[in-house]
Each structure stands twice: as C-alpha cells, then as structure tokens.
C-alpha atoms as a PDB file:
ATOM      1  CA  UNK A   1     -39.724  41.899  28.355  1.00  0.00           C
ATOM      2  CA  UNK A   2     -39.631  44.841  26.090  1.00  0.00           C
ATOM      3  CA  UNK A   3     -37.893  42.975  23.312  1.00  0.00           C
ATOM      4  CA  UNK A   4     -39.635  39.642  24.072  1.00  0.00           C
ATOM      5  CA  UNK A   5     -42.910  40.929  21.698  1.00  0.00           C
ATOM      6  CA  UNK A   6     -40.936  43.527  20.532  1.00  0.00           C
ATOM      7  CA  UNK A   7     -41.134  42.224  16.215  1.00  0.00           C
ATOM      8  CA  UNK A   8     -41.871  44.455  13.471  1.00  0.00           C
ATOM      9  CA  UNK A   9     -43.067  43.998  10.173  1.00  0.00           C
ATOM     10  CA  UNK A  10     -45.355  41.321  11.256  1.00  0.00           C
ATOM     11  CA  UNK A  11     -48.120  41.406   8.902  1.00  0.00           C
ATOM     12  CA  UNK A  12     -49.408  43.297   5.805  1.00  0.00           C
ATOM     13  CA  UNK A  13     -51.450  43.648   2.846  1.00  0.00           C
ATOM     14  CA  UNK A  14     -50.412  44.529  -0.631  1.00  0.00           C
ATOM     15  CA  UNK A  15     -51.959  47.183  -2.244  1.00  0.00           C
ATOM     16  CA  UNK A  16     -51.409  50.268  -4.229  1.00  0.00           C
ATOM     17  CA  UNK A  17     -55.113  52.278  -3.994  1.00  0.00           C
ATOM     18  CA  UNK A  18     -58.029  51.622  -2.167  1.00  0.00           C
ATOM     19  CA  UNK A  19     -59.757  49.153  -4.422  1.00  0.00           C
ATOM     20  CA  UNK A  20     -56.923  46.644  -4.629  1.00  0.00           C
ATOM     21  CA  UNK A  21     -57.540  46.375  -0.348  1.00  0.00           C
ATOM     22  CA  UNK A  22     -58.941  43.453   1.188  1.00  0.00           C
ATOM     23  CA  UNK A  23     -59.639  42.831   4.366  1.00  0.00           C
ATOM     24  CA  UNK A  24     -57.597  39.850   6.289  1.00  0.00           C
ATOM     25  CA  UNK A  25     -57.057  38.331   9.280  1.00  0.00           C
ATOM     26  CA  UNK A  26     -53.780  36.211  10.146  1.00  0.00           C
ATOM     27  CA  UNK A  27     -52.599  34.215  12.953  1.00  0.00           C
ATOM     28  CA  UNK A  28     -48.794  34.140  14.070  1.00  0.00           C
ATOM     29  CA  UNK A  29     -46.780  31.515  16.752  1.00  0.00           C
ATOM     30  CA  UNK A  30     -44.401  33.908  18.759  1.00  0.00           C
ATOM     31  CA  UNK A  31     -40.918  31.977  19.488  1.00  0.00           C
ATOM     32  CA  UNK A  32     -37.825  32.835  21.659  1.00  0.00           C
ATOM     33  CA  UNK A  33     -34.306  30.792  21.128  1.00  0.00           C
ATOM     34  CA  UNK A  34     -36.839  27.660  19.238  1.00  0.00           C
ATOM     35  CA  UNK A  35     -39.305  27.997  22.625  1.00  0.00           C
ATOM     36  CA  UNK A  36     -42.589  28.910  21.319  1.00  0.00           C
ATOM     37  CA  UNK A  37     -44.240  31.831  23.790  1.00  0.00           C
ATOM     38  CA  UNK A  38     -47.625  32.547  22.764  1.00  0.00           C
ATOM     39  CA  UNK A  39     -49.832  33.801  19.923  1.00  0.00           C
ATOM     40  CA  UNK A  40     -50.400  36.887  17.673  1.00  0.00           C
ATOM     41  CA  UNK A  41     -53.548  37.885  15.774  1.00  0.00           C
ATOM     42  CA  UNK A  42     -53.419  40.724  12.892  1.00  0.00           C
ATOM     43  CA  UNK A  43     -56.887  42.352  10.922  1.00  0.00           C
ATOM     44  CA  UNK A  44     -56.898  45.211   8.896  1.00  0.00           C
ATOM     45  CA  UNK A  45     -60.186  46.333   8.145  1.00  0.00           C
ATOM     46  CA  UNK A  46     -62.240  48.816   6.857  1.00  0.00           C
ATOM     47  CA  UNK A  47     -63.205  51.566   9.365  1.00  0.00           C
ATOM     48  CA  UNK A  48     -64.360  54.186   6.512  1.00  0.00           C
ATOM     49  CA  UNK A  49     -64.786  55.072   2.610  1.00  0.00           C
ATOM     50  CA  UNK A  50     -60.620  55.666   2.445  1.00  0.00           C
ATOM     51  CA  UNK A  51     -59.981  54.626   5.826  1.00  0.00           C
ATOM     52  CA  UNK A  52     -58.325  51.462   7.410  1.00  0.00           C
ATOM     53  CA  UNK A  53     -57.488  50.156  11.123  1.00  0.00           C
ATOM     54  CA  UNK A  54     -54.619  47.555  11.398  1.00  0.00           C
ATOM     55  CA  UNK A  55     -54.743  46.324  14.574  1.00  0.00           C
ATOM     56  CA  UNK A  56     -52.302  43.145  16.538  1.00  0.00           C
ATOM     57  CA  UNK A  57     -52.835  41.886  19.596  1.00  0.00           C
ATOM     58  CA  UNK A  58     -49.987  39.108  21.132  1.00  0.00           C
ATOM     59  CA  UNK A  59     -50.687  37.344  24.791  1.00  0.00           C
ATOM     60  CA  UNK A  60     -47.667  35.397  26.076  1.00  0.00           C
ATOM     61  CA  UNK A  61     -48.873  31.652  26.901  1.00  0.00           C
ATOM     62  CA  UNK A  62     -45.810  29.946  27.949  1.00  0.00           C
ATOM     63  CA  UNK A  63     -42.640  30.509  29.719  1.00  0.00           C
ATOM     64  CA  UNK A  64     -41.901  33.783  31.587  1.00  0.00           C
ATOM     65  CA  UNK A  65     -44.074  35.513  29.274  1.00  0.00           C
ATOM     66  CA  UNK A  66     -47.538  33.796  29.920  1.00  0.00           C
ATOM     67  CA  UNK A  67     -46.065  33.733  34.048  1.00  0.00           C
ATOM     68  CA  UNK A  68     -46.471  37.260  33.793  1.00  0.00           C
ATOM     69  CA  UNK A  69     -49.579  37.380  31.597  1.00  0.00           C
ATOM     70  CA  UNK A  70     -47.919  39.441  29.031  1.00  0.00           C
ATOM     71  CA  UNK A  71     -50.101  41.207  26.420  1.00  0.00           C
ATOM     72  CA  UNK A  72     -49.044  43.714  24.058  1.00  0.00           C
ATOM     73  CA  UNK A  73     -51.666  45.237  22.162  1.00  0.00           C
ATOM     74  CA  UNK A  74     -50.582  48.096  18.298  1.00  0.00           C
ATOM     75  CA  UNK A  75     -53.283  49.901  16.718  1.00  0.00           C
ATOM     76  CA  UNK A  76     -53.032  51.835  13.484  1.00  0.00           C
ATOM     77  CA  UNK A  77     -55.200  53.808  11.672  1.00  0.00           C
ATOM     78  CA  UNK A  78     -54.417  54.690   8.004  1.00  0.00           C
ATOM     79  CA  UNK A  79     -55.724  56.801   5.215  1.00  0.00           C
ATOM     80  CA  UNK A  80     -55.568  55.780   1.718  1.00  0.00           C
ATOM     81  CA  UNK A  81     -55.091  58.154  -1.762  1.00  0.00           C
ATOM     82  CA  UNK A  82     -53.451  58.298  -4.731  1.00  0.00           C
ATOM     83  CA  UNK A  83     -50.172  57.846  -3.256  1.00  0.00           C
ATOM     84  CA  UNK A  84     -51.180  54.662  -1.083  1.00  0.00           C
ATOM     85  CA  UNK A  85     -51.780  54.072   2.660  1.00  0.00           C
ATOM     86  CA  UNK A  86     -50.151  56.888   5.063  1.00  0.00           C
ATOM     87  CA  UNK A  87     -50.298  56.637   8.755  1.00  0.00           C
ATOM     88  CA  UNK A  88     -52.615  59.139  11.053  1.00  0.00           C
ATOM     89  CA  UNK A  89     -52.430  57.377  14.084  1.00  0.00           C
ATOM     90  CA  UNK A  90     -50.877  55.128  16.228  1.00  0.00           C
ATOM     91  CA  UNK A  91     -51.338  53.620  20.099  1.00  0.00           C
ATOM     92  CA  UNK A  92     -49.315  50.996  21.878  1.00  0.00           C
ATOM     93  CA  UNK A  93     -50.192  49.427  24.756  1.00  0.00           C
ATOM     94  CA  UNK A  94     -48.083  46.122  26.986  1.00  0.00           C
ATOM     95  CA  UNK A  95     -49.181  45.095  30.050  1.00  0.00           C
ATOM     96  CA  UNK A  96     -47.900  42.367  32.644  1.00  0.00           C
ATOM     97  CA  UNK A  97     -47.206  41.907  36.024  1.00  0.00           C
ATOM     98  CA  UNK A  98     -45.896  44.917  37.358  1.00  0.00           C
ATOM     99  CA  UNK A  99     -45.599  46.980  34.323  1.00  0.00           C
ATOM    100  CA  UNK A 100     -47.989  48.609  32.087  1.00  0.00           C
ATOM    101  CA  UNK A 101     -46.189  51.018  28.885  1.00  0.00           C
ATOM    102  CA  UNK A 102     -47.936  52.983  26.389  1.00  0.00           C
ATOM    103  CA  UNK A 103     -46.844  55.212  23.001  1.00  0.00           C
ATOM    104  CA  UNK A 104     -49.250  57.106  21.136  1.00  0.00           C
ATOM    105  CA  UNK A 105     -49.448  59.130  17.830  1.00  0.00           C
ATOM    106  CA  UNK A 106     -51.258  61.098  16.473  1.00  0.00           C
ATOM    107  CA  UNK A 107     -51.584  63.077  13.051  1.00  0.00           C
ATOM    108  CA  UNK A 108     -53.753  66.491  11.898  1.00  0.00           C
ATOM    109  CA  UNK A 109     -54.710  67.109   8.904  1.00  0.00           C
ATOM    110  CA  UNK A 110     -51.971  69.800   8.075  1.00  0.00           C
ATOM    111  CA  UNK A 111     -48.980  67.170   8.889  1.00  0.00           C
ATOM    112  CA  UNK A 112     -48.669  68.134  12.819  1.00  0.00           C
ATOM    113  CA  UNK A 113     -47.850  65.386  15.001  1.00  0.00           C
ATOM    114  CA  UNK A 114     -48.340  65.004  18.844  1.00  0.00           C
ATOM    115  CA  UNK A 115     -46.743  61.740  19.907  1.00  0.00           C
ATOM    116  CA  UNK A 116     -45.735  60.575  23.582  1.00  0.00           C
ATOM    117  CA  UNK A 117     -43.457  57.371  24.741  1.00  0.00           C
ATOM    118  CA  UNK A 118     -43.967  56.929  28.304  1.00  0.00           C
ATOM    119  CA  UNK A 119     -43.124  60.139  30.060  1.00  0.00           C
ATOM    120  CA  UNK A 120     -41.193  61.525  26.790  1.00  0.00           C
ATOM    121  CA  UNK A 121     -43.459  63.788  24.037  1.00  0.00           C
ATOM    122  CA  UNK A 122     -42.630  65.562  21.085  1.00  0.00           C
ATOM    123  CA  UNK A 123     -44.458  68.323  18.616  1.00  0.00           C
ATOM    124  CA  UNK A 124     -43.346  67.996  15.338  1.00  0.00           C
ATOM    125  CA  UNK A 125     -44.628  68.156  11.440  1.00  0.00           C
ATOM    126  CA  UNK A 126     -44.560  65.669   8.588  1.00  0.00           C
ATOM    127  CA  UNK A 127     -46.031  67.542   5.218  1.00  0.00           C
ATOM    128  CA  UNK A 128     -46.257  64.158   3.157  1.00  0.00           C
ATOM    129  CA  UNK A 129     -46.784  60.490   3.420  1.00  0.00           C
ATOM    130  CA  UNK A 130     -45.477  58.356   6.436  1.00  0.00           C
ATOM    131  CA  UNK A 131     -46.072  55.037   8.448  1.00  0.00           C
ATOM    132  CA  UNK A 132     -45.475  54.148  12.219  1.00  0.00           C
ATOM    133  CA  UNK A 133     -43.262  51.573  13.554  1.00  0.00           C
ATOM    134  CA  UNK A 134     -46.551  49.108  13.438  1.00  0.00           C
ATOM    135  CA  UNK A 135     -47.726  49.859  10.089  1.00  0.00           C
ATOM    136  CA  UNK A 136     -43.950  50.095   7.871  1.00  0.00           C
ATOM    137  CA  UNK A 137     -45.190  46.651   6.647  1.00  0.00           C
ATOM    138  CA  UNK A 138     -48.207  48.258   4.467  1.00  0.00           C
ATOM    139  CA  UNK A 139     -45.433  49.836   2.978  1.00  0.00           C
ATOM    140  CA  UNK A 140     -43.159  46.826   2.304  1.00  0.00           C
ATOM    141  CA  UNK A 141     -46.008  45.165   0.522  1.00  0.00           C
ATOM    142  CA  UNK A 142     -46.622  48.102  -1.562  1.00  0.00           C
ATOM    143  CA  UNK A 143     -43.196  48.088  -2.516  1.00  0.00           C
ATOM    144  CA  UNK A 144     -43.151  44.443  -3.097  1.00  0.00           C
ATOM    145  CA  UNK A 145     -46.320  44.715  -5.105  1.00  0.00           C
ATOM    146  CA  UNK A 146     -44.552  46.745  -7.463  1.00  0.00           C
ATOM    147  CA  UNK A 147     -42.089  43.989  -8.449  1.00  0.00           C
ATOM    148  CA  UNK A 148     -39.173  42.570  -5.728  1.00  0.00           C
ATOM    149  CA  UNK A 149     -36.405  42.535  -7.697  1.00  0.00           C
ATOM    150  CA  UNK A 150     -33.356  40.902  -6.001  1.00  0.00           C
ATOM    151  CA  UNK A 151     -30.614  43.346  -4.796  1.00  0.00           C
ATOM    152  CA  UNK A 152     -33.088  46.763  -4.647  1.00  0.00           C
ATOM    153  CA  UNK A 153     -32.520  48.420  -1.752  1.00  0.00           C
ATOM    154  CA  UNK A 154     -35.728  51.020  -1.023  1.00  0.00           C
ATOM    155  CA  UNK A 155     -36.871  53.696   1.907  1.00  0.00           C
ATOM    156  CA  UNK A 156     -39.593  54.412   3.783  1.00  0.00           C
ATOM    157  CA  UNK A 157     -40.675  57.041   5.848  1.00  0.00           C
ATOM    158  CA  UNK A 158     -41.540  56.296   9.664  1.00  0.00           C
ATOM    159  CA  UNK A 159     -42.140  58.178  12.608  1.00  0.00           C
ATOM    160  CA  UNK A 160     -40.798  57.800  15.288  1.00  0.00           C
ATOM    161  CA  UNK A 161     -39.647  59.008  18.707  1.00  0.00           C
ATOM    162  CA  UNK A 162     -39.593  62.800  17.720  1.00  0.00           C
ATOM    163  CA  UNK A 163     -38.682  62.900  13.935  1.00  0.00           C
ATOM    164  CA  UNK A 164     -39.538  61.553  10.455  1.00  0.00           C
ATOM    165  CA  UNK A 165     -36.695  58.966   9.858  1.00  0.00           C
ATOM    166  CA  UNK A 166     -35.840  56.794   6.846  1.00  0.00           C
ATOM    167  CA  UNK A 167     -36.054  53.096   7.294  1.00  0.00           C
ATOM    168  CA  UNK A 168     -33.638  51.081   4.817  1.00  0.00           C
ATOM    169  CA  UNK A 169     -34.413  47.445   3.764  1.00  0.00           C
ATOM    170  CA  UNK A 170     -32.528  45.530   1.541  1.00  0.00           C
ATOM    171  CA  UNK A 171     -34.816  42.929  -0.980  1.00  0.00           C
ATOM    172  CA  UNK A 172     -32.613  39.823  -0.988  1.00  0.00           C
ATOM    173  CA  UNK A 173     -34.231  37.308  -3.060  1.00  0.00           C
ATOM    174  CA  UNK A 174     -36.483  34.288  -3.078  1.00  0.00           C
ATOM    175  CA  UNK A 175     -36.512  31.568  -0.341  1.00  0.00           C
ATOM    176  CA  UNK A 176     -38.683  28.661   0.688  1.00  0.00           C
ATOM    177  CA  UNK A 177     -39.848  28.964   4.364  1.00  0.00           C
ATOM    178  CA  UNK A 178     -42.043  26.161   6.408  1.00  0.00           C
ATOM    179  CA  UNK A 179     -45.511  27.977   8.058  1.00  0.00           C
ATOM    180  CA  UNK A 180     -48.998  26.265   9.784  1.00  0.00           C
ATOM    181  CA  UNK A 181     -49.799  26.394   5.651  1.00  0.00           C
ATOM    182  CA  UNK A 182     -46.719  24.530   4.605  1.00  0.00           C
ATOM    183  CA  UNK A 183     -44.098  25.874   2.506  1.00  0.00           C
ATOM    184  CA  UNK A 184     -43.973  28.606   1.011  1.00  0.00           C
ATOM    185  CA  UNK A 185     -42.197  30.896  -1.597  1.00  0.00           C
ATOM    186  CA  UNK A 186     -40.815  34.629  -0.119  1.00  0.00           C
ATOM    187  CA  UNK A 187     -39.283  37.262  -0.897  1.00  0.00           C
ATOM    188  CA  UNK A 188     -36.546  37.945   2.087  1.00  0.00           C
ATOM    189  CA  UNK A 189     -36.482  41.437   2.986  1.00  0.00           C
ATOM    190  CA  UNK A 190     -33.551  42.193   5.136  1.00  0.00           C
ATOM    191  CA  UNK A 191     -33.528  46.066   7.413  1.00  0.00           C
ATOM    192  CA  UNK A 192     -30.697  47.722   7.298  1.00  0.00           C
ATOM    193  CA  UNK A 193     -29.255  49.647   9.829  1.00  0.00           C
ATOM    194  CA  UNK A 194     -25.934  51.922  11.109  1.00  0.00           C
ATOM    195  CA  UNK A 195     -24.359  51.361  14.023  1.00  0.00           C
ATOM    196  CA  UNK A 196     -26.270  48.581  15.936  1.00  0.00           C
ATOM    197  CA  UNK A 197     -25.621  44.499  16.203  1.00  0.00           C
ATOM    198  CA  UNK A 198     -29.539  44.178  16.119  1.00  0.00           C
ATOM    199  CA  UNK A 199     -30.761  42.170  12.834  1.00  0.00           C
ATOM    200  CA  UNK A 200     -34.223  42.070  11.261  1.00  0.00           C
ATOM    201  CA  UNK A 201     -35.174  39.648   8.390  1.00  0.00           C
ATOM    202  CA  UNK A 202     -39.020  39.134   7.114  1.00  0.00           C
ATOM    203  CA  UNK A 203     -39.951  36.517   4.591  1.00  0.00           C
ATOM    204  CA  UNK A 204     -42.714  37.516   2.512  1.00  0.00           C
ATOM    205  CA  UNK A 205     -45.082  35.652   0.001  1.00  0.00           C
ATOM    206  CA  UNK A 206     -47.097  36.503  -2.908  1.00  0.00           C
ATOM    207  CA  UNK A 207     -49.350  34.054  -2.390  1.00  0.00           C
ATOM    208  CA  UNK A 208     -50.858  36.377   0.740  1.00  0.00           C
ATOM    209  CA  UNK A 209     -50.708  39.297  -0.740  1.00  0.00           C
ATOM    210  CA  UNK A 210     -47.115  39.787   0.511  1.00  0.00           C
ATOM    211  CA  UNK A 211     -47.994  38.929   4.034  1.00  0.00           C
ATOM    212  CA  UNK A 212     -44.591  38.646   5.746  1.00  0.00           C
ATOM    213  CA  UNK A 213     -45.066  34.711   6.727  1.00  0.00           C
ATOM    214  CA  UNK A 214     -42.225  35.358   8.737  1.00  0.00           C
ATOM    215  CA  UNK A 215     -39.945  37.499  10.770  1.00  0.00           C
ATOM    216  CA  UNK A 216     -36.983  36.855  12.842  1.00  0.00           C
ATOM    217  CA  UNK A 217     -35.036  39.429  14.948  1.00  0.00           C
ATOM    218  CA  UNK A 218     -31.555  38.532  15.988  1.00  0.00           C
ATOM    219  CA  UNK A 219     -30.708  41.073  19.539  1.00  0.00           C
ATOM    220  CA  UNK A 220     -26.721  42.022  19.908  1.00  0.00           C
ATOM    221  CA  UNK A 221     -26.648  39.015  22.400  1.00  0.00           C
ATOM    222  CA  UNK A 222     -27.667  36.613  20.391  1.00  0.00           C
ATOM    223  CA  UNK A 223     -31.331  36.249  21.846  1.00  0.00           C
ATOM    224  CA  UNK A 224     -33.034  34.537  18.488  1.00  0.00           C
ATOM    225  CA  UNK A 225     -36.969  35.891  18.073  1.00  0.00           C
ATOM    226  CA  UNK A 226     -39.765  35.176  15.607  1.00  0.00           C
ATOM    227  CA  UNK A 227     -42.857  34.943  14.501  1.00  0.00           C
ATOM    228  CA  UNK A 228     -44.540  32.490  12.195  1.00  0.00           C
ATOM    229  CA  UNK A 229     -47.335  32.220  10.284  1.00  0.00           C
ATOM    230  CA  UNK A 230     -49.928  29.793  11.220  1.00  0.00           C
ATOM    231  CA  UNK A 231     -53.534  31.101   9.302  1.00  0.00           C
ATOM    232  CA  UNK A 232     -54.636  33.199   6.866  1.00  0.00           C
ATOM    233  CA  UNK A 233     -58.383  34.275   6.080  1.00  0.00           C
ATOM    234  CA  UNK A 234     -58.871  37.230   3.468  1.00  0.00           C
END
C-alpha cells in the first residue's frame, strides 16, 4: 500500500511573497489502473503573520484500500520571506489494518534538521531555502507563476531521507485535461529522474492559481495512479 497514496505534487498555490497568498481548499478523486479508490482534501492556511500550514488528508473508500481503512495523513508548515515559501517542518502519518508508518521533519532556525523515517534518523544542515517531499508543489507554482515557458527545465531543493537533494522537472507545454470543473488548460510539468522506470507527470492550471488539477504516477510495473481534481474554494 505504500505506493497506493503514495502521489506528489498534489496541490499548490502560486505565489511569490506573502501578500499574493490565499488561502484554498481543494478536493481530489484518488484512482488506481481507471478504479477510483477514495478521496483527498488539501488547505493551506494561515497559521501566523509569515507563516502557513499545508495540510492533505486521503481515506481509501473502495477496493483494497477502503477494506483496510487506509488513511494517509502530510502536514507542512512553511515560512514565507523575500525569497518565497521554505519548508520548517514536516510529519507523515498512514494508517490501516495492520500497519501504522510515520516520517517527521523538522527545521531550527540556524538550518539544522532532525528528521526520522520509521526506525531510520538523520542530523543534518540546510543554510538556505528548501521544501519537503509534501510541499515541492509551493515551489512548482512559484516557478510557474513566473512564466512556464515550454521546454525550461528548473530545480528545486527538497529534503529528504538524510540530505538536501535537487528535484528536476521538465515544463512541457500546454494541454487540455477533463476535472469535476470541466476542462481545463495546464501546463504539464513532467519530473525527471536518473536511473529509475518510475514516471511523474502533473497538469497544472492558471486558472487555480497553478493548482496541479492533476497528477499521474506511472510505477516500473506499469501500475497507472492519479489524482484528479474535483473542487476548488479559495
């Protein structure tokens, strides 16, 4: 079940500084192979003057998923200043039958990280801006916000698992994709990565503030899942 719920880049909002922010709350229709599997909900909202909490919460409702009464639960909590949103803290939590996993993360003020997967844990530093695995879609939008060009490819810093890595995506162009609101003009962002058969593409439109309206992750067997959007409210 780990790669069942296991999408990124699920939601965002657009923004470049703290005044262009607005809060929102979306609604997403989880699918495996064409089978829809449940629901996920996404807010980000104001939890102080320059700070945010993005926070998703998925429950499986059909198929092996809702037999097992799975529920997967990401929390981030992000600062925002001249140089946009950055990442200070992260928690993961799935539970179902038989199985309960958490992460956490967690940032200091002078760049130190404590972070723990399970029973793995790491101590390490990060002097500038990052994002977590949940919130690397803030930083899509802001990218996007700036202008998608077709062809750009662009980085962004993540944490993860122990070290500050670089996340790739490639901006392939414009596409029309069908949601709950009908169709819809996006921007398909494509991630790139080395050595691995596993392929994720997120569609993402203007007209919600670069809200990625969908995302589909193709696994190195050929297991097909997505997510698409079926509500906005900003």
């Amino acid at each position: 079940m780990k790669s069942l719920f296991g999408l990124i880049l699920l939601c965002a909002a657009s923004v470049a500084s703290a005044a262009e922010i607005s809060p929102f709350s979306a609604t997403f229709t989880v699918s495996r192979n064409g089978d829809a599997l449940g629901h996920m909900k996404m807010q980000l909202s104001r939890s102080g003057e320059n700070e945010w909490s993005f926070v998703s919460r998925t429950e499986g409702e059909k198929g092996l998923a809702g037999f097992l009464g799975v529920t997967i639960e990401e929390r981030s909590r992000l600062i925002v200043d001249k140089n946009g949103f950055s990442s200070v803290g992260y928690g993961y939590q799935q539970k179902m039958v038989g199985r309960n996993r958490k992460r956490e993360l967690t940032r200091d003020a002078d760049g130190s990280i404590r972070e723990s997967d399970g029973d793995d844990s790491w101590n390490y530093s990060v002097p500038g801006p990052m994002f977590d695995r949940h919130s690397v879609v803030i930083g899509i939008a802001q990218h996007l916000a700036k202008g998608p060009d077709k062809g750009v490819i662009f980085d962004l810093p993540v944490a993860s698992k122990g070290k500050l890595e670089k996340w790739r995506f490639l901006t392939v162009g414009s596409e029309e994709i069908e949601t709950g609101n009908g169709r819809q003009s996006a921007i398909r962002v494509e991630r790139m990565r080395e050595n691995s058969d596993r392929k994720t593409v997120s569609w993402h439109a203007a007209d919600f503030a670069y809200l990625p309206i969908k995302v589909e992750q193709t696994e190195p067997d050929g297991e097909n899942l997505s997510s698409v959007l079926d509500s906005f409210e900003q």
